[in-house]
Protein backbone atom coordinates (compact mmCIF):
# COMPACT_ATOMS: atom_id res chain seq x y z
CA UNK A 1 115.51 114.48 119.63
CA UNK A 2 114.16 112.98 122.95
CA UNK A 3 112.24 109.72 123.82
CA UNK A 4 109.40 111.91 124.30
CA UNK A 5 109.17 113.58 121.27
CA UNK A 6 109.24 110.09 119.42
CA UNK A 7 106.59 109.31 121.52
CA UNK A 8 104.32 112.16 120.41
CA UNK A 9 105.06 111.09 116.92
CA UNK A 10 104.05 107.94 116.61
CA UNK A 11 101.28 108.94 118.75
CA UNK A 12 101.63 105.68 121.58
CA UNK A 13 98.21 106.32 123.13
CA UNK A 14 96.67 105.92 119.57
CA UNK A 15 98.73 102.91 119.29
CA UNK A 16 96.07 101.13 121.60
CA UNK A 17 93.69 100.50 118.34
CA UNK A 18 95.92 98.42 117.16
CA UNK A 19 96.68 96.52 120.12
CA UNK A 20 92.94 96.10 120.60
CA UNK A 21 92.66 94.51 116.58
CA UNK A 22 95.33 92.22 117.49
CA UNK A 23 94.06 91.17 121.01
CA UNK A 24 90.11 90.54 119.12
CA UNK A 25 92.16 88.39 116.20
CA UNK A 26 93.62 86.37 119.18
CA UNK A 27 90.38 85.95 121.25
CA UNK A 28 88.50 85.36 118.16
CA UNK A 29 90.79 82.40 117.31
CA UNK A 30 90.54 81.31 120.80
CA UNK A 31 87.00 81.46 120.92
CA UNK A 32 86.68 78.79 118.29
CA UNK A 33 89.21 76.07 120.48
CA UNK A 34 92.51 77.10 118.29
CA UNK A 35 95.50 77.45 120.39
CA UNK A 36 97.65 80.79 120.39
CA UNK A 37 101.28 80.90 119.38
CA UNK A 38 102.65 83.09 121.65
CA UNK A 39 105.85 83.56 119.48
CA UNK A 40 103.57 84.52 116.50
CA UNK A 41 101.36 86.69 118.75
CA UNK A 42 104.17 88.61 119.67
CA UNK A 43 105.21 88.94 116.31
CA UNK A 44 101.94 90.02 114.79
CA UNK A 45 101.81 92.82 117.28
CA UNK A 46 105.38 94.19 116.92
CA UNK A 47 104.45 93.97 112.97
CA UNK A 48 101.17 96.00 113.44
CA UNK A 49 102.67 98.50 115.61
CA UNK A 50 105.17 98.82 113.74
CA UNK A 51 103.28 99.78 110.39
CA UNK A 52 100.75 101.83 112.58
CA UNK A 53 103.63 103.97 113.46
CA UNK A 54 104.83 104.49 110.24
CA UNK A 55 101.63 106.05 109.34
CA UNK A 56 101.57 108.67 111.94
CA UNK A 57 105.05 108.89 110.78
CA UNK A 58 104.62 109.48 107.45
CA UNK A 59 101.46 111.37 108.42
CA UNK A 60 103.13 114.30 110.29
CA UNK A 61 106.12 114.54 107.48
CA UNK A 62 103.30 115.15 104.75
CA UNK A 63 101.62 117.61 106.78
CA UNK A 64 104.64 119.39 107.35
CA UNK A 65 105.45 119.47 103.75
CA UNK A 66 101.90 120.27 102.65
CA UNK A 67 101.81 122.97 105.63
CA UNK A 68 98.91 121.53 106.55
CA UNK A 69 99.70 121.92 110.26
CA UNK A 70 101.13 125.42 110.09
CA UNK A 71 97.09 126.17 110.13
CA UNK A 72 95.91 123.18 112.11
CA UNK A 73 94.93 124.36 115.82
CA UNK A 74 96.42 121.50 118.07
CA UNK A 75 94.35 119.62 120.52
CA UNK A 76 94.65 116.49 122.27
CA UNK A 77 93.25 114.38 119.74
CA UNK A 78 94.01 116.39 116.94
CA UNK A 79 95.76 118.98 114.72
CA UNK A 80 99.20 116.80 114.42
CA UNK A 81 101.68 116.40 117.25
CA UNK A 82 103.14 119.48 116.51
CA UNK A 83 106.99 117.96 116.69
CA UNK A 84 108.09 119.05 113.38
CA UNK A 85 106.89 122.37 113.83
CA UNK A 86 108.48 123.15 117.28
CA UNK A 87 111.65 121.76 116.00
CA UNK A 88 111.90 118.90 118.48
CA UNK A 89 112.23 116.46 115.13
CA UNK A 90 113.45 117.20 112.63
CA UNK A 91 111.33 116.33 108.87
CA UNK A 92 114.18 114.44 107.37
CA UNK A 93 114.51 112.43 110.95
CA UNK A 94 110.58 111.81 110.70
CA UNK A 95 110.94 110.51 107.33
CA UNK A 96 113.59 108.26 108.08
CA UNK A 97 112.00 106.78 111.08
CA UNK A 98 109.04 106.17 109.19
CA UNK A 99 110.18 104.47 106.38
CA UNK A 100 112.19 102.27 108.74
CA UNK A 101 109.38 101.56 110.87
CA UNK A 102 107.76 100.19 107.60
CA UNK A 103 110.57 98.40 106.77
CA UNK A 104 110.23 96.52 110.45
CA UNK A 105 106.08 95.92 109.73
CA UNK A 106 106.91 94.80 106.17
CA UNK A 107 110.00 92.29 107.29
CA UNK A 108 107.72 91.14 109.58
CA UNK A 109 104.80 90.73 107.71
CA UNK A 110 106.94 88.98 104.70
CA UNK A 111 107.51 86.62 107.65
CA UNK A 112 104.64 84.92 107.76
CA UNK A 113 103.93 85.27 104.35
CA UNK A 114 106.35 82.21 103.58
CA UNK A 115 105.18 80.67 107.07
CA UNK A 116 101.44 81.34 106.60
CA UNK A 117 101.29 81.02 102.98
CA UNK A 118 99.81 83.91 100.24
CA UNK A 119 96.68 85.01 102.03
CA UNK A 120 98.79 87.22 103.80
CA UNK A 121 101.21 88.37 101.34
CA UNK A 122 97.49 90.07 99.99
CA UNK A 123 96.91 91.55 103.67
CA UNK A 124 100.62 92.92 104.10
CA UNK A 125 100.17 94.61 100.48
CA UNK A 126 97.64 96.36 101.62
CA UNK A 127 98.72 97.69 104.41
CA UNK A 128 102.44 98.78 102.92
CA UNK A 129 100.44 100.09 100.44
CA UNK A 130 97.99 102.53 102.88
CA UNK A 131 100.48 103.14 105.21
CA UNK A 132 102.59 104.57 102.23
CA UNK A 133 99.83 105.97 100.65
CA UNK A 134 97.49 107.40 103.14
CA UNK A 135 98.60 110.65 104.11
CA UNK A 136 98.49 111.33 100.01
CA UNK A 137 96.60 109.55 97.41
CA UNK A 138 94.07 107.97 99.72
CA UNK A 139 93.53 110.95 101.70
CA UNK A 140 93.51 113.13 98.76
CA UNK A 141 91.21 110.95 96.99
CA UNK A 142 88.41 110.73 99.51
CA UNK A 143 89.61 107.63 101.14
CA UNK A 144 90.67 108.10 104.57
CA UNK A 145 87.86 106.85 106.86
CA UNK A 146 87.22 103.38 103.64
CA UNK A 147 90.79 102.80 104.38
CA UNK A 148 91.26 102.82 108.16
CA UNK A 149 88.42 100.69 108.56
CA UNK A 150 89.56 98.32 106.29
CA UNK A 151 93.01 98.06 107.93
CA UNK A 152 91.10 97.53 111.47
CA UNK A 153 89.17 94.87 110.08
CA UNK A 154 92.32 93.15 108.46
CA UNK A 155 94.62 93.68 111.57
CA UNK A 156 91.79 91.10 113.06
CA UNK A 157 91.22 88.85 110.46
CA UNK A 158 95.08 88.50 109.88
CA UNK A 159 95.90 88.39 113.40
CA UNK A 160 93.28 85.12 113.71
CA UNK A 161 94.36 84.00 110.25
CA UNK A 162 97.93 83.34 111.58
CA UNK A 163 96.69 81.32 114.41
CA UNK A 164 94.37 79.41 113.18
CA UNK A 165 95.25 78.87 109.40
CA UNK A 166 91.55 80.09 108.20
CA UNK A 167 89.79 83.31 107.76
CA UNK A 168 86.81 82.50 110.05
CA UNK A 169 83.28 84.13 110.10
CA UNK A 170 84.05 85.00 114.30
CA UNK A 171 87.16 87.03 112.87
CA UNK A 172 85.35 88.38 109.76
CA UNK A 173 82.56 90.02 112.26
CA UNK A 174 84.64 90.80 114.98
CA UNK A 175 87.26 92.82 112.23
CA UNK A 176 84.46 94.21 110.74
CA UNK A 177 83.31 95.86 114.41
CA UNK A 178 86.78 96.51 114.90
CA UNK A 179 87.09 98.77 111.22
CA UNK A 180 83.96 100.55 112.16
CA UNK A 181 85.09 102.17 115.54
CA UNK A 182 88.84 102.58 114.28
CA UNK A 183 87.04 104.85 111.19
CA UNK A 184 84.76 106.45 113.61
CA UNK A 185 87.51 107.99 115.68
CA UNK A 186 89.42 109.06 112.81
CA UNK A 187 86.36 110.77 111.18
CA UNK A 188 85.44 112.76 114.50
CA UNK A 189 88.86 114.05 115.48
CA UNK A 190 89.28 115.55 111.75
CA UNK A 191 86.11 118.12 112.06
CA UNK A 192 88.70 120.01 114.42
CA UNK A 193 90.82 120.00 111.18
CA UNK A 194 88.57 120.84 108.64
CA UNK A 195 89.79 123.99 107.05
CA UNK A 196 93.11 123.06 107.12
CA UNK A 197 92.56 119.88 105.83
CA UNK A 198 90.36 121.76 102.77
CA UNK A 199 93.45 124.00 102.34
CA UNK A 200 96.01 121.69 101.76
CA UNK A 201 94.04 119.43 99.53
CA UNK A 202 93.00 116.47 101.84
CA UNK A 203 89.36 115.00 101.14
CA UNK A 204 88.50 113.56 104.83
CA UNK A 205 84.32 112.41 104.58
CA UNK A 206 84.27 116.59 106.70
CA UNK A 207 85.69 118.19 104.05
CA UNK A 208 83.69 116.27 101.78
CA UNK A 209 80.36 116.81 103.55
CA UNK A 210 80.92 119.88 105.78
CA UNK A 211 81.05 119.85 108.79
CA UNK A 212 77.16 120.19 109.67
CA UNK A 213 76.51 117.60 107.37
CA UNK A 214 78.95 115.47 108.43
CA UNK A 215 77.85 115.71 112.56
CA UNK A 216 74.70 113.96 111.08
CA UNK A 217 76.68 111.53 108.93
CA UNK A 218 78.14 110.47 112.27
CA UNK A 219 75.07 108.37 113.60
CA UNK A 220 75.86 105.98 110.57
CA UNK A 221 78.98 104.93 112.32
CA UNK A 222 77.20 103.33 115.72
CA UNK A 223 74.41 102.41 113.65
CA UNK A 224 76.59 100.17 111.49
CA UNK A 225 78.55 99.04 114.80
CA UNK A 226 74.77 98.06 115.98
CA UNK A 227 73.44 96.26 113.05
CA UNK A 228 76.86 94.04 113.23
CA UNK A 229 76.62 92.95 116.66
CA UNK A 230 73.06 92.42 116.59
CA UNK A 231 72.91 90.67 113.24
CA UNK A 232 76.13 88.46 114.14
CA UNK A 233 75.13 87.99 117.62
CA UNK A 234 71.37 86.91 116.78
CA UNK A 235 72.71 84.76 113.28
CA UNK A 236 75.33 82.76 115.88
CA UNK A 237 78.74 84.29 113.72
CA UNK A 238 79.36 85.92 116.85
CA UNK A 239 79.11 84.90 120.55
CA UNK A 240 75.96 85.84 122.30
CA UNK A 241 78.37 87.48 124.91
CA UNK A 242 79.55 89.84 122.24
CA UNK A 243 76.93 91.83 122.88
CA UNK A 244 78.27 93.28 126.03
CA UNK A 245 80.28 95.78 123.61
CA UNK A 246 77.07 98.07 123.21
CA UNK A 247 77.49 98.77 126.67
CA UNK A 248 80.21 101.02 125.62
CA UNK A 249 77.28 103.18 123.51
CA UNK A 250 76.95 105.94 125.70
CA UNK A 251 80.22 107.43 124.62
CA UNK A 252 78.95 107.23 121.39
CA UNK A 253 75.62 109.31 121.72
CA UNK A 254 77.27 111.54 123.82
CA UNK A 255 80.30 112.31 120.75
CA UNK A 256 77.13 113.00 118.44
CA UNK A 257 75.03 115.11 120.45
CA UNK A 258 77.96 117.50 121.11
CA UNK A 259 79.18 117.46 117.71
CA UNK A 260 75.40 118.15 116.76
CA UNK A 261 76.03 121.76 118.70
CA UNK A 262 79.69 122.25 118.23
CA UNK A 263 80.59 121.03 114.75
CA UNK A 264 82.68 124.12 114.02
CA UNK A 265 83.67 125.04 117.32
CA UNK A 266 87.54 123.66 117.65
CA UNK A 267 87.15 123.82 121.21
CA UNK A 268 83.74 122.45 121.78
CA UNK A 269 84.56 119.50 119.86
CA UNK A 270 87.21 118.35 122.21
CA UNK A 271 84.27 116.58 124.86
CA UNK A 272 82.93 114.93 121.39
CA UNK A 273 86.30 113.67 120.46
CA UNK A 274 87.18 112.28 123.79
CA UNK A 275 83.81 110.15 123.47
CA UNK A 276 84.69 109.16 120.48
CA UNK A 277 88.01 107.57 121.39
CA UNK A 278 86.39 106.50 124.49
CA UNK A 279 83.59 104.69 122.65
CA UNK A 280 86.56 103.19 120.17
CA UNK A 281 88.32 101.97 122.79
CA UNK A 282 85.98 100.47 125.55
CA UNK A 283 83.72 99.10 122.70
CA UNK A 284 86.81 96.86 121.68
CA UNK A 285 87.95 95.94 124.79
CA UNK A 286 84.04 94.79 125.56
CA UNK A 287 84.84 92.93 122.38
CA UNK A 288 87.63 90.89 123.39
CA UNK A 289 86.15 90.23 126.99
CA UNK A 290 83.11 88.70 124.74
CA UNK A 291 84.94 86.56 122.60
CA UNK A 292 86.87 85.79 125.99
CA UNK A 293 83.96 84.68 128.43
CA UNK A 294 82.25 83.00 125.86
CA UNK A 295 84.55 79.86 126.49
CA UNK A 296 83.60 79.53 129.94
């Protein structure tokens, strides 16, 4: 079992939503005068990783046992990482590593639980709780895309929480920007996964909808990204400056336009999903460059 092959488990270049929750909990602390730990900063990110990891983790084992990804068609940004299956780990192995890699965000987590007081003993619950739970129950109940946004938004808000010792509006808004795009990505790159998915039981908002539905459901997404940065922008919750995260919109429009035409074409869907992880990802960085400049 190589480096690499741990590496397309856990899925590192994924690993960058979580690094861009953390870094908009940190700016949005900093953007109302707190000071940053760096100790607890470090901390908070090796915790997050570490439980974002688990769920890819635990993600691939399930859909191994579920066969889920013996009909999947693998692309970039979808259809598993295909380790299991070409024998390069091995299911036990990926079990293991995930419930250790749990066991690392959880220790972590019950760290500043008795520095940081109960508040986040409710956050780290949570978040055991999906990352155990996701790839199953939530999934299987229709969950999925609620549950990923509500883990972006917390990475944020806990993130600030432990700096600053409050759970501010700036964090509240910036989280809830932050669960939006993290749940957008996730629900485009499952239309490639669709009738697998359907086979094996999983209830992702595509399965629910169908897939033509669903690439009109998708414009609810940006909208909702929209009305937050507008609303807290214009209301003063958000920096003024926060506003220079639409720019990433583009990428957006152009994921629903080609999922528009290409909604059950595994192929054509790849443009549409690199947009959409595009859009995730530049849209949060925008964020934290924001909450950054507005100090200036």
């Amino acid at each position: 079992m190589s480096a690499r092959a741990w590496l397309r488990a856990v899925r590192a270049r994924f690993l960058l939503a979580s690094v861009i929750g953390v870094g908009v909990g940190l700016m949005a602390s900093l953007s109302r005068g707190d000071s940053v730990d760096p100790v607890d900063a470090g901390l908070t990110l090796a915790g997050v990783l570490a439980l974002h990891a688990s769920v890819d983790l635990f993600n691939d084992y399930w859909d191994h046992r579920r066969r889920i990804d013996a009909n999947t068609v693998q692309t970039p940004f979808s259809g598993g990482t295909g380790v299991i299956r070409d024998g390069s780990i091995t299911p036990k192995a990926m079990r293991t590593a995930a419930i250790a890699m749990m066991a690392i965000g959880t220790a972590i987590g019950a760290y500043f639980v008795l520095t940081h007081g109960p508040v986040i003993a409710l956050i780290l619950g949570f978040a055991v709780a999906s990352v155990y739970f996701y790839s199953t129950r939530i999934v299987n109940g229709g969950l999925g895309e609620v549950f990923v946004a509500a883990k972006g938004a917390l990475i944020t808000v806990g993130t600030s929480l432990i700096q600053s010792g409050e759970i501010s509006g700036v964090a509240v808004a910036a989280g809830i920007c932050v669960g939006i795009l993290s749940s957008l990505v996730l629900f485009v790159t499952s239309f490639p996964d669709y009738s697998a998915d359907k086979l094996g039981g999983r209830r992702t908002l595509v399965v629910v909808a169908g897939p033509k539905s669903a690439s009109s459901l998708f414009w609810a997404f940006p909208g909702a990204f929209i009305a937050v940065i507008v609303a807290a922008t214009y209301s003063g919750v958000l920096p003024a400056t926060c506003a220079i995260a639409l720019a990433a919109l583009p990428f957006a429009f152009h994921a629903g336009r080609v999922l528009r035409v290409h909604h059950a074409d595994v192929a054509g869907l790849i443009p549409a999903m690199r947009s959409a992880v595009l859009f995730g990802r530049v849209a949060g960085i925008l964020l934290i460059i924001g909450l950054g400049v507005s100090q200036l």
